[in-house]
C-alpha atoms as a PDB file:
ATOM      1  CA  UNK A   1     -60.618 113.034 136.384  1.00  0.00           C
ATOM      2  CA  UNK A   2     -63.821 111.179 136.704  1.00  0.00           C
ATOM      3  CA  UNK A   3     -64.906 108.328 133.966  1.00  0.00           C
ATOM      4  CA  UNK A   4     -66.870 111.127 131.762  1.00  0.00           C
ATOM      5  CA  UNK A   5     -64.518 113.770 132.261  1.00  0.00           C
ATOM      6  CA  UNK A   6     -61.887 111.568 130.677  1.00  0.00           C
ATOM      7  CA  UNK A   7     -64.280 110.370 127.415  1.00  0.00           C
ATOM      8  CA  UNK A   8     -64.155 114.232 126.429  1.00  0.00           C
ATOM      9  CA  UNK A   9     -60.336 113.835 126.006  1.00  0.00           C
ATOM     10  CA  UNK A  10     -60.522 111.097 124.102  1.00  0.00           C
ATOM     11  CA  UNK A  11     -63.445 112.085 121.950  1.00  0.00           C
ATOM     12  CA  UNK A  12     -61.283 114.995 121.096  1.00  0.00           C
ATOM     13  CA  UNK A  13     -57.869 112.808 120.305  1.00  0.00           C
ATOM     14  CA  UNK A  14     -60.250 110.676 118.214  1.00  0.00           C
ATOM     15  CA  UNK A  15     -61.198 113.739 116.092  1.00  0.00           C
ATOM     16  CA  UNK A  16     -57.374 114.811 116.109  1.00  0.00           C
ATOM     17  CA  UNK A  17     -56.681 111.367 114.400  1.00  0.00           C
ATOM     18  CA  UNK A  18     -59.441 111.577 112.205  1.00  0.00           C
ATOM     19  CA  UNK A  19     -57.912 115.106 111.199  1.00  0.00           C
ATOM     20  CA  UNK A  20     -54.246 114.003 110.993  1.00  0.00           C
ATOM     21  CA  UNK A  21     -54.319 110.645 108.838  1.00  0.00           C
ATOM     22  CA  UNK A  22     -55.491 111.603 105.888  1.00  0.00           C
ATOM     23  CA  UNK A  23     -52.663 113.907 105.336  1.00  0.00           C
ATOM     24  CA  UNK A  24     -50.575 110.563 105.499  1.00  0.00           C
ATOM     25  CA  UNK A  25     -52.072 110.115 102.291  1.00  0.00           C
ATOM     26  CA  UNK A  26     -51.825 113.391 101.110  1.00  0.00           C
ATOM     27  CA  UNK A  27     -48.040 113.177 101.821  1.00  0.00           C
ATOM     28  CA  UNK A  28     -48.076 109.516 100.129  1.00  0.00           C
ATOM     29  CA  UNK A  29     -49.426 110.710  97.393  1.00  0.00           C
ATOM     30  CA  UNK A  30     -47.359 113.590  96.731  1.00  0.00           C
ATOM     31  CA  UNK A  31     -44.500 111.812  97.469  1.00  0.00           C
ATOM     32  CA  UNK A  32     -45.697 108.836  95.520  1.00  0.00           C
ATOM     33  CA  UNK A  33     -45.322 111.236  92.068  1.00  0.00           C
ATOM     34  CA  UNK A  34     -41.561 110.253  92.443  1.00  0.00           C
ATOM     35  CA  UNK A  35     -40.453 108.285  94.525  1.00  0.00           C
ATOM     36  CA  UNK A  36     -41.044 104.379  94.450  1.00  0.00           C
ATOM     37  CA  UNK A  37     -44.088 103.406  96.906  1.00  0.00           C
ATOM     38  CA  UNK A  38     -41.506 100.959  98.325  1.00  0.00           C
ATOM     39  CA  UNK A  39     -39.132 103.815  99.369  1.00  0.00           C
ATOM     40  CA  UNK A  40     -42.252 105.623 100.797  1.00  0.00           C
ATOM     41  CA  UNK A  41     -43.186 102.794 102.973  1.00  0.00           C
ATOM     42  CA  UNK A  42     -39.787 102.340 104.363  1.00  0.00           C
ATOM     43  CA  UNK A  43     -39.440 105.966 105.039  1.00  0.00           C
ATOM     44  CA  UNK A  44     -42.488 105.915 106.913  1.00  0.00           C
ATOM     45  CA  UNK A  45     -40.933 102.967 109.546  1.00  0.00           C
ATOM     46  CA  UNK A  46     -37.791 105.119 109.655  1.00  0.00           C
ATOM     47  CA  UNK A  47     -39.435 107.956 110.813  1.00  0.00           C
ATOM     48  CA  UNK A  48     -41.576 106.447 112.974  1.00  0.00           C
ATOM     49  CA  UNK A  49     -38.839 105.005 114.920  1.00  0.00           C
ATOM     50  CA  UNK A  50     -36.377 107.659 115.096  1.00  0.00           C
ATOM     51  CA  UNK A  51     -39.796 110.244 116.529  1.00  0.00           C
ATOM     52  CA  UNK A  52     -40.895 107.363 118.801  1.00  0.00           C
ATOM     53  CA  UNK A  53     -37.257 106.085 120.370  1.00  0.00           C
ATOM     54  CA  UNK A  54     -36.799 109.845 122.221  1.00  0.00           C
ATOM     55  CA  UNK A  55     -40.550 109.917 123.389  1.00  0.00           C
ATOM     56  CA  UNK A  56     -39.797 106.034 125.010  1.00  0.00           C
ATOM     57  CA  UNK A  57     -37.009 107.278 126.485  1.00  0.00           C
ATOM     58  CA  UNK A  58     -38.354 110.017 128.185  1.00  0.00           C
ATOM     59  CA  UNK A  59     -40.579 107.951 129.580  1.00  0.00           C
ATOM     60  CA  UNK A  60     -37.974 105.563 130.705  1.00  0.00           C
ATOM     61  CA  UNK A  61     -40.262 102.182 129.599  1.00  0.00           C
ATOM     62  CA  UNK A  62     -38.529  99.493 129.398  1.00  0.00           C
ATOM     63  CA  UNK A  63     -37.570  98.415 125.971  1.00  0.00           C
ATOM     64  CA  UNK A  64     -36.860  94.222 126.853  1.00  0.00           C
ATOM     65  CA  UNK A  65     -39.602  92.579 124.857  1.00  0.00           C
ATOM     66  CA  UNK A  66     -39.775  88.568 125.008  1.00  0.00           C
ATOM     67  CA  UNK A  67     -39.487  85.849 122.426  1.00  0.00           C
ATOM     68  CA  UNK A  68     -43.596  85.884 122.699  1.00  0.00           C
ATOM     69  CA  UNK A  69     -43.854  89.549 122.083  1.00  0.00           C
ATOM     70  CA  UNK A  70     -41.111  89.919 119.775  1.00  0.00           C
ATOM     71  CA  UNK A  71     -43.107  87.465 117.099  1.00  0.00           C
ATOM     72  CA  UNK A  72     -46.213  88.785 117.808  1.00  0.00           C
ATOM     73  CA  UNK A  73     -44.327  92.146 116.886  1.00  0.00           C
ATOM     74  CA  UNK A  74     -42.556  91.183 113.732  1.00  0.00           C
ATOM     75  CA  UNK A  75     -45.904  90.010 112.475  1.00  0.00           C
ATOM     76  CA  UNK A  76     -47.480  93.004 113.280  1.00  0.00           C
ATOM     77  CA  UNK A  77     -45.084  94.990 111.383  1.00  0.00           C
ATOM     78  CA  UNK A  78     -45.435  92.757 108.470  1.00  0.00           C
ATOM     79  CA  UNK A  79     -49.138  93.303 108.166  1.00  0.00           C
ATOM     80  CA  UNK A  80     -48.400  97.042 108.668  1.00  0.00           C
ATOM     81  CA  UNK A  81     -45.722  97.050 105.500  1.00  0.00           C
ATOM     82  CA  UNK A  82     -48.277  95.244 103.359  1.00  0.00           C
ATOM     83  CA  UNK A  83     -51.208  97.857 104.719  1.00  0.00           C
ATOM     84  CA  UNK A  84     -48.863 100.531 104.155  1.00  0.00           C
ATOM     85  CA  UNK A  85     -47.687  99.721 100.904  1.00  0.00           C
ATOM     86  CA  UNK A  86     -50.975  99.058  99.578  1.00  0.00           C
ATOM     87  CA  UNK A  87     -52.398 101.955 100.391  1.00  0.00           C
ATOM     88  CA  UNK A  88     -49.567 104.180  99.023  1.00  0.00           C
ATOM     89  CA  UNK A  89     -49.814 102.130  95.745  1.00  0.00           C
ATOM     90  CA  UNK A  90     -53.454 103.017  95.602  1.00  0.00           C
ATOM     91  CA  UNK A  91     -52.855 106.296  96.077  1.00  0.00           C
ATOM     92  CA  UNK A  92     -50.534 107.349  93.787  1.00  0.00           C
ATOM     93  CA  UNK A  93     -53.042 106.899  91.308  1.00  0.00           C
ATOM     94  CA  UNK A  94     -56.605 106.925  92.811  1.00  0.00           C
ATOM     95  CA  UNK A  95     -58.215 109.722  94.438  1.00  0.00           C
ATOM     96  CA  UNK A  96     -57.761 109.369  98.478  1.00  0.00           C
ATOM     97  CA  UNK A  97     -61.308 109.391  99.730  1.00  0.00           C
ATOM     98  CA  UNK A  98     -62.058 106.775  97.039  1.00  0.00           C
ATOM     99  CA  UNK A  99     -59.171 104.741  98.073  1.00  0.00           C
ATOM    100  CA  UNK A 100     -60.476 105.386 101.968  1.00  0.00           C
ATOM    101  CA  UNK A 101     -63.728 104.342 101.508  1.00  0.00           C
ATOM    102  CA  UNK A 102     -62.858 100.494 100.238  1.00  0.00           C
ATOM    103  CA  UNK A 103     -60.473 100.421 102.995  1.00  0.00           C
ATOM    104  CA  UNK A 104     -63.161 100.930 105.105  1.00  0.00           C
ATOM    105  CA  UNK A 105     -64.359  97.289 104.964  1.00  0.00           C
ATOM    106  CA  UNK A 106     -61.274  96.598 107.573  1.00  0.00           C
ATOM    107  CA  UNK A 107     -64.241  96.332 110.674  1.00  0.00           C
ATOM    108  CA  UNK A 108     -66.246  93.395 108.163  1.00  0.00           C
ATOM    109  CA  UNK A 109     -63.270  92.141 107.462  1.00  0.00           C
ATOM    110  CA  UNK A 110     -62.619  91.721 111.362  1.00  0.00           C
ATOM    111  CA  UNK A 111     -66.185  90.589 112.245  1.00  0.00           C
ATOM    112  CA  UNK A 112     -65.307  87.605 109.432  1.00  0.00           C
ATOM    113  CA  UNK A 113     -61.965  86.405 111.096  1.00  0.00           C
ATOM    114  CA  UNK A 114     -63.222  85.967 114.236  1.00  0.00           C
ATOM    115  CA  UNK A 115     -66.144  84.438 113.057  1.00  0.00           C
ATOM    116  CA  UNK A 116     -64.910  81.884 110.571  1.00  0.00           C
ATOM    117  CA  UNK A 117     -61.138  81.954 111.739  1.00  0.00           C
ATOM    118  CA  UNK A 118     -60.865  82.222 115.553  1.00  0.00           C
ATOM    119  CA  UNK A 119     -64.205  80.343 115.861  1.00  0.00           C
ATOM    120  CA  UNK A 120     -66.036  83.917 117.741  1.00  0.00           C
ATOM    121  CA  UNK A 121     -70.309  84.010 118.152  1.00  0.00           C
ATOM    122  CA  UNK A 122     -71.168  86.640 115.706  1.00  0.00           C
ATOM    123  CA  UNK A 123     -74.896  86.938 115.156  1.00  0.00           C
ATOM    124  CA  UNK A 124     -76.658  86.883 111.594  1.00  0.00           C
ATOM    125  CA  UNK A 125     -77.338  89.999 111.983  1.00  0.00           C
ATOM    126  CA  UNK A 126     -73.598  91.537 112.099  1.00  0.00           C
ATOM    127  CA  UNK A 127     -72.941  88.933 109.247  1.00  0.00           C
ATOM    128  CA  UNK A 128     -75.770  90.661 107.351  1.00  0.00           C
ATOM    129  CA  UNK A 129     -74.205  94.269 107.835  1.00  0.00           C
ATOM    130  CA  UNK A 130     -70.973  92.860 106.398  1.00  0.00           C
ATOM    131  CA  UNK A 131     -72.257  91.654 103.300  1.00  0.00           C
ATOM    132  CA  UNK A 132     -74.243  94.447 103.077  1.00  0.00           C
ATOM    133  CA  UNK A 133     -70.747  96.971 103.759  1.00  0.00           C
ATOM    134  CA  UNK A 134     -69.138  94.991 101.175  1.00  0.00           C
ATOM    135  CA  UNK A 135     -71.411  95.182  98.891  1.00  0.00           C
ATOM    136  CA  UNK A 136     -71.297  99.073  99.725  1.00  0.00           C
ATOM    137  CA  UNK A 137     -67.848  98.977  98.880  1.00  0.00           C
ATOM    138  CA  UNK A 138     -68.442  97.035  95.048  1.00  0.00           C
ATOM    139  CA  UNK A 139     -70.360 100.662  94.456  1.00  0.00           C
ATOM    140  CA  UNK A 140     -66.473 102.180  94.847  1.00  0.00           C
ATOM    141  CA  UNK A 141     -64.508  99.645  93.578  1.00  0.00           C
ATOM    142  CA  UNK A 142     -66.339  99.231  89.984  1.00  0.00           C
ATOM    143  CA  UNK A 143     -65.584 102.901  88.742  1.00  0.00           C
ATOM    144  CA  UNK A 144     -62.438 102.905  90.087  1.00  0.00           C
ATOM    145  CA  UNK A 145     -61.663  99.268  88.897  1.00  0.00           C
ATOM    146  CA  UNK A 146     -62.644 100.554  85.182  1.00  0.00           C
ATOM    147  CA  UNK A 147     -61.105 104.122  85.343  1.00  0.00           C
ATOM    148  CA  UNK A 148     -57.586 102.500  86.992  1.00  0.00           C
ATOM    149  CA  UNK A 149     -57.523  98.909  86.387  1.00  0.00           C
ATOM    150  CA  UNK A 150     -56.189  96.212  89.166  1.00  0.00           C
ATOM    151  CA  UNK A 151     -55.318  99.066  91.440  1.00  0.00           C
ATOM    152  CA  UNK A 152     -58.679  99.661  92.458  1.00  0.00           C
ATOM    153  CA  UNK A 153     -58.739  96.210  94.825  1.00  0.00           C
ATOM    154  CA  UNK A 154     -55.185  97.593  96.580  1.00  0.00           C
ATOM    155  CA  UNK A 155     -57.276  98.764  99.211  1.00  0.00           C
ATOM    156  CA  UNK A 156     -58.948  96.173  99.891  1.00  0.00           C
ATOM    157  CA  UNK A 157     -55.191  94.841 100.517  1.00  0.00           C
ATOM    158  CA  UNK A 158     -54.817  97.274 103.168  1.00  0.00           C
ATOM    159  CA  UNK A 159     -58.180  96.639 104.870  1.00  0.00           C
ATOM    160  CA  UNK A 160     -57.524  92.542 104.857  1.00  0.00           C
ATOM    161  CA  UNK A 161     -53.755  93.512 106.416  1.00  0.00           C
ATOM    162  CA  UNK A 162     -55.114  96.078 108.928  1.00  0.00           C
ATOM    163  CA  UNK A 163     -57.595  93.753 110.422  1.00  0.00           C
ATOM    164  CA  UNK A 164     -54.969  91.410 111.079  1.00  0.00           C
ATOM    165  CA  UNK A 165     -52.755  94.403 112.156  1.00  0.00           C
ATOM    166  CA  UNK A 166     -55.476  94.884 114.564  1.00  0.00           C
ATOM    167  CA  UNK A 167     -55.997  91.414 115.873  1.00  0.00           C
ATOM    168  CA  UNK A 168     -51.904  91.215 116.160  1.00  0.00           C
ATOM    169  CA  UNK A 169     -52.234  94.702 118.566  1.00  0.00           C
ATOM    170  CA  UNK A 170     -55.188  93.414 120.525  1.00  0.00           C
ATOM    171  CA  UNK A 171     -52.893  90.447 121.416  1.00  0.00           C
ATOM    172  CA  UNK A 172     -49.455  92.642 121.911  1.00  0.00           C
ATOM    173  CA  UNK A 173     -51.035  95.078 124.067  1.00  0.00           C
ATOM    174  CA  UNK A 174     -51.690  92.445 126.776  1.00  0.00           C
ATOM    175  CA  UNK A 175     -47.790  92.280 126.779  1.00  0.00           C
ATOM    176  CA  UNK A 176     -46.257  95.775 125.828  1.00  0.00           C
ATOM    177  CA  UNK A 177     -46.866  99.202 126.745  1.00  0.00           C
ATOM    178  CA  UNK A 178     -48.517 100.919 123.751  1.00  0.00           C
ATOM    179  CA  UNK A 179     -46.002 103.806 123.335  1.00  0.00           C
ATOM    180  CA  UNK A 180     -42.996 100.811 123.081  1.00  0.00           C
ATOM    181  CA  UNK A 181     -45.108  98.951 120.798  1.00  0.00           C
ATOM    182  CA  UNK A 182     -45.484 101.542 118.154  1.00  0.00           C
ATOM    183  CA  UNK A 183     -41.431 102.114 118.292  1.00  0.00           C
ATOM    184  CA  UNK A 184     -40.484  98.280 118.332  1.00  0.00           C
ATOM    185  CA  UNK A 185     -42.992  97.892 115.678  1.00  0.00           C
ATOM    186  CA  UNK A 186     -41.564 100.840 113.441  1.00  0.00           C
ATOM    187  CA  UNK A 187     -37.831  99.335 114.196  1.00  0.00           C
ATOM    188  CA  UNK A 188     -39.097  95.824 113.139  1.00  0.00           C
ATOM    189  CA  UNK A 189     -40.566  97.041 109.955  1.00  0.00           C
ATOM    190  CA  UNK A 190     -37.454  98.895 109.190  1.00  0.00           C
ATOM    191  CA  UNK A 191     -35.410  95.822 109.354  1.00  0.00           C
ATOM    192  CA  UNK A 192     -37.848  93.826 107.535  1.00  0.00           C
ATOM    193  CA  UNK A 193     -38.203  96.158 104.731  1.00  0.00           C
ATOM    194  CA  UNK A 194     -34.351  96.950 104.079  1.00  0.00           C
ATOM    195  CA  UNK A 195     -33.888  93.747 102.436  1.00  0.00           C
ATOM    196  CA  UNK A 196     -37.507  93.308 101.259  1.00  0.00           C
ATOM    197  CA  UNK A 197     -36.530  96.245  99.324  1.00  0.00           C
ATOM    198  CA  UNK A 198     -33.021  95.129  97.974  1.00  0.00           C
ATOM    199  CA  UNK A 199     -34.484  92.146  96.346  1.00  0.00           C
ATOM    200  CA  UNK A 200     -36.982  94.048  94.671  1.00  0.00           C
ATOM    201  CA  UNK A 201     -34.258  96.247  93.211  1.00  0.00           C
ATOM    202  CA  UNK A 202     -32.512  93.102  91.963  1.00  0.00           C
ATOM    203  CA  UNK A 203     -35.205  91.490  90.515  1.00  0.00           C
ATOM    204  CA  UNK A 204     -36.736  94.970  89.064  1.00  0.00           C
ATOM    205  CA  UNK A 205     -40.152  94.309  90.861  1.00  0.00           C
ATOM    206  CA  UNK A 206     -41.942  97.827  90.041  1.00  0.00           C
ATOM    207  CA  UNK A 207     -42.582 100.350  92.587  1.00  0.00           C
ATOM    208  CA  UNK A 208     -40.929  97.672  95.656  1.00  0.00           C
ATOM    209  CA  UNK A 209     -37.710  98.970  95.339  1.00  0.00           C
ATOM    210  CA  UNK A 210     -35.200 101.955  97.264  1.00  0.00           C
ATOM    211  CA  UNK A 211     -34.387 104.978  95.228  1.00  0.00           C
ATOM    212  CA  UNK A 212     -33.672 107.944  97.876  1.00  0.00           C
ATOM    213  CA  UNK A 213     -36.403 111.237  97.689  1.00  0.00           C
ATOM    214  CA  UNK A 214     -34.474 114.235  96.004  1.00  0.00           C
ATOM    215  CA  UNK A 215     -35.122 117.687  96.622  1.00  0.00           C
ATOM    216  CA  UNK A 216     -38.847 118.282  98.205  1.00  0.00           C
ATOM    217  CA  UNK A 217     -39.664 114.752  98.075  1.00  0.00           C
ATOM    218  CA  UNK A 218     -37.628 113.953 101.021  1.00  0.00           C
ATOM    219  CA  UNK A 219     -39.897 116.553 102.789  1.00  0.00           C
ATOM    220  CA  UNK A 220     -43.172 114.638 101.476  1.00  0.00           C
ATOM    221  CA  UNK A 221     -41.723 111.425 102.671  1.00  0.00           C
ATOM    222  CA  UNK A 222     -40.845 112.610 106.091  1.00  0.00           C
ATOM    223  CA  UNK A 223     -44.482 113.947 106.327  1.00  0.00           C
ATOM    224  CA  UNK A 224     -45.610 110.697 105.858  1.00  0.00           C
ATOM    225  CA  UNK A 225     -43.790 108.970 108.935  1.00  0.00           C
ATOM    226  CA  UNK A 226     -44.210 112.472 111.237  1.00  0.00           C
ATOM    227  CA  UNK A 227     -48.478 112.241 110.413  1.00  0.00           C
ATOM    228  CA  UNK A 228     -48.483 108.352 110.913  1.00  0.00           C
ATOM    229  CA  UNK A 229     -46.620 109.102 114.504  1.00  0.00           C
ATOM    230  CA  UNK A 230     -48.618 111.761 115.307  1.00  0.00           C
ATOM    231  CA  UNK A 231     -52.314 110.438 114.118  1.00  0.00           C
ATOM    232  CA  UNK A 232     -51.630 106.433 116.058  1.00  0.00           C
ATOM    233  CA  UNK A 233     -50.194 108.002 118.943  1.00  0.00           C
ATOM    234  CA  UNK A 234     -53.548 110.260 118.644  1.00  0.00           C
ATOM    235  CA  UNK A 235     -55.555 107.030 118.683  1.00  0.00           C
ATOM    236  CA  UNK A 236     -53.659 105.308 121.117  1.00  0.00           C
ATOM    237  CA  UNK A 237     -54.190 107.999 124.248  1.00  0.00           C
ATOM    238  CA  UNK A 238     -57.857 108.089 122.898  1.00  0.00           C
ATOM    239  CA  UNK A 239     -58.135 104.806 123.962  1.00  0.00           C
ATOM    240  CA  UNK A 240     -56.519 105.136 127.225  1.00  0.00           C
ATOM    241  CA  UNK A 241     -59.583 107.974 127.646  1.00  0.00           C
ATOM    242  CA  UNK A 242     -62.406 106.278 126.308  1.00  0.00           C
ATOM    243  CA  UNK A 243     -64.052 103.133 125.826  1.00  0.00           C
ATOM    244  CA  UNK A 244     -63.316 101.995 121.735  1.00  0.00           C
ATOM    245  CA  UNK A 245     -67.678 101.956 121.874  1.00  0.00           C
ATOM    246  CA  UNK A 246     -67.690 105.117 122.230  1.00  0.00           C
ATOM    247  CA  UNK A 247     -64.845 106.344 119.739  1.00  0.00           C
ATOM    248  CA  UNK A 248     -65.852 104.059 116.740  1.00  0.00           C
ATOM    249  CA  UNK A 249     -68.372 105.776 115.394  1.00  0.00           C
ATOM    250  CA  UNK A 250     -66.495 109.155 115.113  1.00  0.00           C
ATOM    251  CA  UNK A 251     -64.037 107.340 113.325  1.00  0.00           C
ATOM    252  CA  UNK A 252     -66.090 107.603 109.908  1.00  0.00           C
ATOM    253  CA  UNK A 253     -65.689 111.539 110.266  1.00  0.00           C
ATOM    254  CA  UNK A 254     -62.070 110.854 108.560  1.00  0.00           C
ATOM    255  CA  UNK A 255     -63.897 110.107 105.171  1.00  0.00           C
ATOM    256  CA  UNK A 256     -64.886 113.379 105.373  1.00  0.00           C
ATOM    257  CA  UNK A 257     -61.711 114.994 106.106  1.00  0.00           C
ATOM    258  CA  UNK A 258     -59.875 112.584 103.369  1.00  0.00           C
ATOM    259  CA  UNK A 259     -62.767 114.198 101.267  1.00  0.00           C
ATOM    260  CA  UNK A 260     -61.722 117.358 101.997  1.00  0.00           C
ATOM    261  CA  UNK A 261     -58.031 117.174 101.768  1.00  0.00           C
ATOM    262  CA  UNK A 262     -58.239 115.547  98.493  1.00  0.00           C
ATOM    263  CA  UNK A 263     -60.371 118.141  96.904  1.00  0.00           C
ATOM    264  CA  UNK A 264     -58.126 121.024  98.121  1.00  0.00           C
ATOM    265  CA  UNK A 265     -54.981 119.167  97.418  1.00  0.00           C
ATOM    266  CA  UNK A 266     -55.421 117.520  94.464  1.00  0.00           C
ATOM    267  CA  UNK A 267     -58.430 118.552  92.991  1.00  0.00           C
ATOM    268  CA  UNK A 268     -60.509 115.407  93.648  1.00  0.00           C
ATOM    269  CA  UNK A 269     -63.608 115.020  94.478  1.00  0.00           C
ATOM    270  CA  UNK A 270     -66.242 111.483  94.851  1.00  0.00           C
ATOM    271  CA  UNK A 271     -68.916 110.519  91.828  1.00  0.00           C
ATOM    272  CA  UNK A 272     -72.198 109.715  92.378  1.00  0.00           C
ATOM    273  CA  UNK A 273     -71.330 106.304  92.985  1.00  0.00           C
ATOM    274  CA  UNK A 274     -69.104 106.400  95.515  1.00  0.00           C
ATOM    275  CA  UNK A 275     -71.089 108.928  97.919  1.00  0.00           C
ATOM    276  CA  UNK A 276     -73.593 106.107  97.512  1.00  0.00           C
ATOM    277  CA  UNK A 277     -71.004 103.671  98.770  1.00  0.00           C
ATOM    278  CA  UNK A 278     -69.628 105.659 101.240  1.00  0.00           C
ATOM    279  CA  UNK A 279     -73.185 105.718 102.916  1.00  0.00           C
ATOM    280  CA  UNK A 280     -73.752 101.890 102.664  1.00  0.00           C
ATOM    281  CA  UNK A 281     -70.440 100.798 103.869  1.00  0.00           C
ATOM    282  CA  UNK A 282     -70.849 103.640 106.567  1.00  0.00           C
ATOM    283  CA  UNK A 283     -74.444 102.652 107.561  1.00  0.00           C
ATOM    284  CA  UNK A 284     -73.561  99.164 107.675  1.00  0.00           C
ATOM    285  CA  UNK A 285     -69.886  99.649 110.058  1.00  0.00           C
ATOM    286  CA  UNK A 286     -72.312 102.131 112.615  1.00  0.00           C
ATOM    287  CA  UNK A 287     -75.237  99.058 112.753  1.00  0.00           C
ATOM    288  CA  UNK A 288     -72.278  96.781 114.000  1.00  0.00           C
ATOM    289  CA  UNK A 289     -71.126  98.798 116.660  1.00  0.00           C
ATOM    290  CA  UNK A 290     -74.406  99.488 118.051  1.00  0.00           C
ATOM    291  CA  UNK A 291     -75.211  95.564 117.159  1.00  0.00           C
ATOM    292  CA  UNK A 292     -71.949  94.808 119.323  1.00  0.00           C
ATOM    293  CA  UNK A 293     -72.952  97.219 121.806  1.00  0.00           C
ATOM    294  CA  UNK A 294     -76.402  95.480 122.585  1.00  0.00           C
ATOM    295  CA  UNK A 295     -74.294  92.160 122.528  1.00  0.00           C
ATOM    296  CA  UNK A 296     -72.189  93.810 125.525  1.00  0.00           C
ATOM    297  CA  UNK A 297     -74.718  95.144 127.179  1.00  0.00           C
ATOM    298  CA  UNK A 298     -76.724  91.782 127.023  1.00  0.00           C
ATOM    299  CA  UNK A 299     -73.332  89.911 128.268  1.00  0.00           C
ATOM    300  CA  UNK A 300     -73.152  92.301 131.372  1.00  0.00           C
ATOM    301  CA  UNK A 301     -76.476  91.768 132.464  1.00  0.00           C
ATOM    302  CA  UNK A 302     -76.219  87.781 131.792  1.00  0.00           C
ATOM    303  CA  UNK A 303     -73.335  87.939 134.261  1.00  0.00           C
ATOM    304  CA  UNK A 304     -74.301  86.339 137.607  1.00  0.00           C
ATOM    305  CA  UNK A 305     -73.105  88.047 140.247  1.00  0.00           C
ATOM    306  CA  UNK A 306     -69.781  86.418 141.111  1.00  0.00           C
ATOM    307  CA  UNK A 307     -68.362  86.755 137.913  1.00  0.00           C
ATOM    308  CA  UNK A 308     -65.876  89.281 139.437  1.00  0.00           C
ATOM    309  CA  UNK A 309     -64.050  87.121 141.397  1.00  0.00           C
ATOM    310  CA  UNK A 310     -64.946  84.161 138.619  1.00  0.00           C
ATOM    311  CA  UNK A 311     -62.470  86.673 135.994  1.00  0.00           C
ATOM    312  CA  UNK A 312     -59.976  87.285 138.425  1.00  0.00           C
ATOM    313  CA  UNK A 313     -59.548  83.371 139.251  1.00  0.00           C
ATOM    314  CA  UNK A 314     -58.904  83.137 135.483  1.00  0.00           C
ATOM    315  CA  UNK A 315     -62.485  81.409 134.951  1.00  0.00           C
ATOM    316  CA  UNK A 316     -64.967  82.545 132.472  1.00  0.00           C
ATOM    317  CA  UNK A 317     -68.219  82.237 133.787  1.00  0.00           C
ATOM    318  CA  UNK A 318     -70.957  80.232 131.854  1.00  0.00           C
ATOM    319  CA  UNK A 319     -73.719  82.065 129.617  1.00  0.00           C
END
């Protein structure tokens, strides 16, 4: 296929994800009404490893992973139990697309660690849209915060842990093929979350504990880990497809469908408030790609013209 034969692809992957994850919360949250949120989050990793180890076989990729990769992966599955767990937490009691749309801070959140962390240019401008997307998401958050207390800020939990979860795959993917990476990364989280879990039982620490699903629940809970595996594995071939420049924007379309899923599901359905919200913190994430897209573009043309051979000598060219 030729370059814009393959974007089509993975423009229509990117919609499948957008489609598929929110019923990972719809699952959560019908699982959530009894079964401990720590139990959820460990059935999800369970799943996800027991789909994931016959697809990596098929493929026959090799499954060694080195010392380098392997703690680059067990932090990467931390971040993802944290994410995880604070999502399903928020869940359980707030409606999804609320929940969704603080989450949603996860690309300012991004933009601020590799500013002020990993020491990255990021123009005043960018800075500006994330105060301004936060400040989208305070519209969310203060209804929610008075209607369900402390909960409200789990999201923004789950958007601090996925940015990191991000940064951590960024990094891993320069090492590990992407379909291995989401299986040793469901089989690390398992192992970190079967203890995690027993000493939350011991010490009676709310909802992080193990109590098994009965009856349907173990169907809800199952759901869960099968639309997480389905919906990243979605996202991952759409990158393989298309440039991530191209497939950011659509990914705001899953508001809507978390919208939608919620109000036929559950009956829920956003204030006043939050629509406004919603279109700040959405306004704001769309002016940073195209802001990082002029950046790119600028870069390119700034690039003298052995900068090719420069990148493949391992130098990076002044400018």
């Amino acid at each position: 296929m030729t370059q814009t034969d393959r974007i089509f692809p993975g423009i229509a992957l990117m919609l499948g994800f957008c489609a598929i994850a929110p019923l990972i919360d719809v699952a959560s949250k019908l699982a959530a009404q009894a079964v401990p949120v720590g139990t959820i989050t460990l059935g999800r990793f369970v799943v996800q490893a027991a789909l994931m180890a016959p697809i990596v076989l098929a493929m026959r990729l090799p499954l060694r992973i080195g010392p380098a990769a392997l703690r680059l992966t067990l932090a990467r599955a931390f971040v993802s139990i944290l994410a995880t767990y604070s999502f399903v937490a928020a869940v359980q009691v707030m409606p999804i697309a609320d929940a969704l749309a603080i989450a949603f801070v996860e690309p300012f959140v991004i933009l601020l660690i590799g500013r002020f962390v990993m020491g990255e240019e990021v123009g005043p401008r960018r800075l500006g849209a994330s105060v301004v997307g936060f400040i989208g998401a305070l519209f969310v958050i203060q209804p929610s915060f008075s209607r369900f207390g402390a909960v409200a800020l789990f999201p923004l939990g789950t958007a601090v842990c996925f940015a990191l979860y991000i940064l951590l795959t960024r990094a891993l993917s320069r090492q590990m093929h992407p379909v291995t990476m989401q299986l040793h990364t469901a089989l690390a989280a398992t192992v970190l979350c079967v203890p995690m879990l027993a000493v939350g039982g011991v010490l009676d620490f709310g909802q992080w504990r193990f109590a098994a699903p009965q009856g349907v629940f173990w169907i809800w809970v199952f759901c869960v880990g099968l639309a997480a595996t389905v919906s990243h594995m979605s996202m991952t071939y759409a990158l393989k497809f298309a440039p991530s420049s191209t497939l950011a924007p659509l990914h705001y379309f899953e508001m809507l469908t978390a919208t939608l899923f919620g109000y036929l599901v559950f009956g829920d359905f956003p204030n006043t408030l939050t629509w406004i919200g919603v279109a700040i913190i959405t306004a704001s994430g769309l002016y940073i790609i195209h802001r990082e897209r002029v950046t790119a573009a600028a870069a390119r043309q700034a690039r003298p013209a052995n900068a090719p051979l420069a990148a493949a000598q391992g130098m990076t060219p002044k400018g």
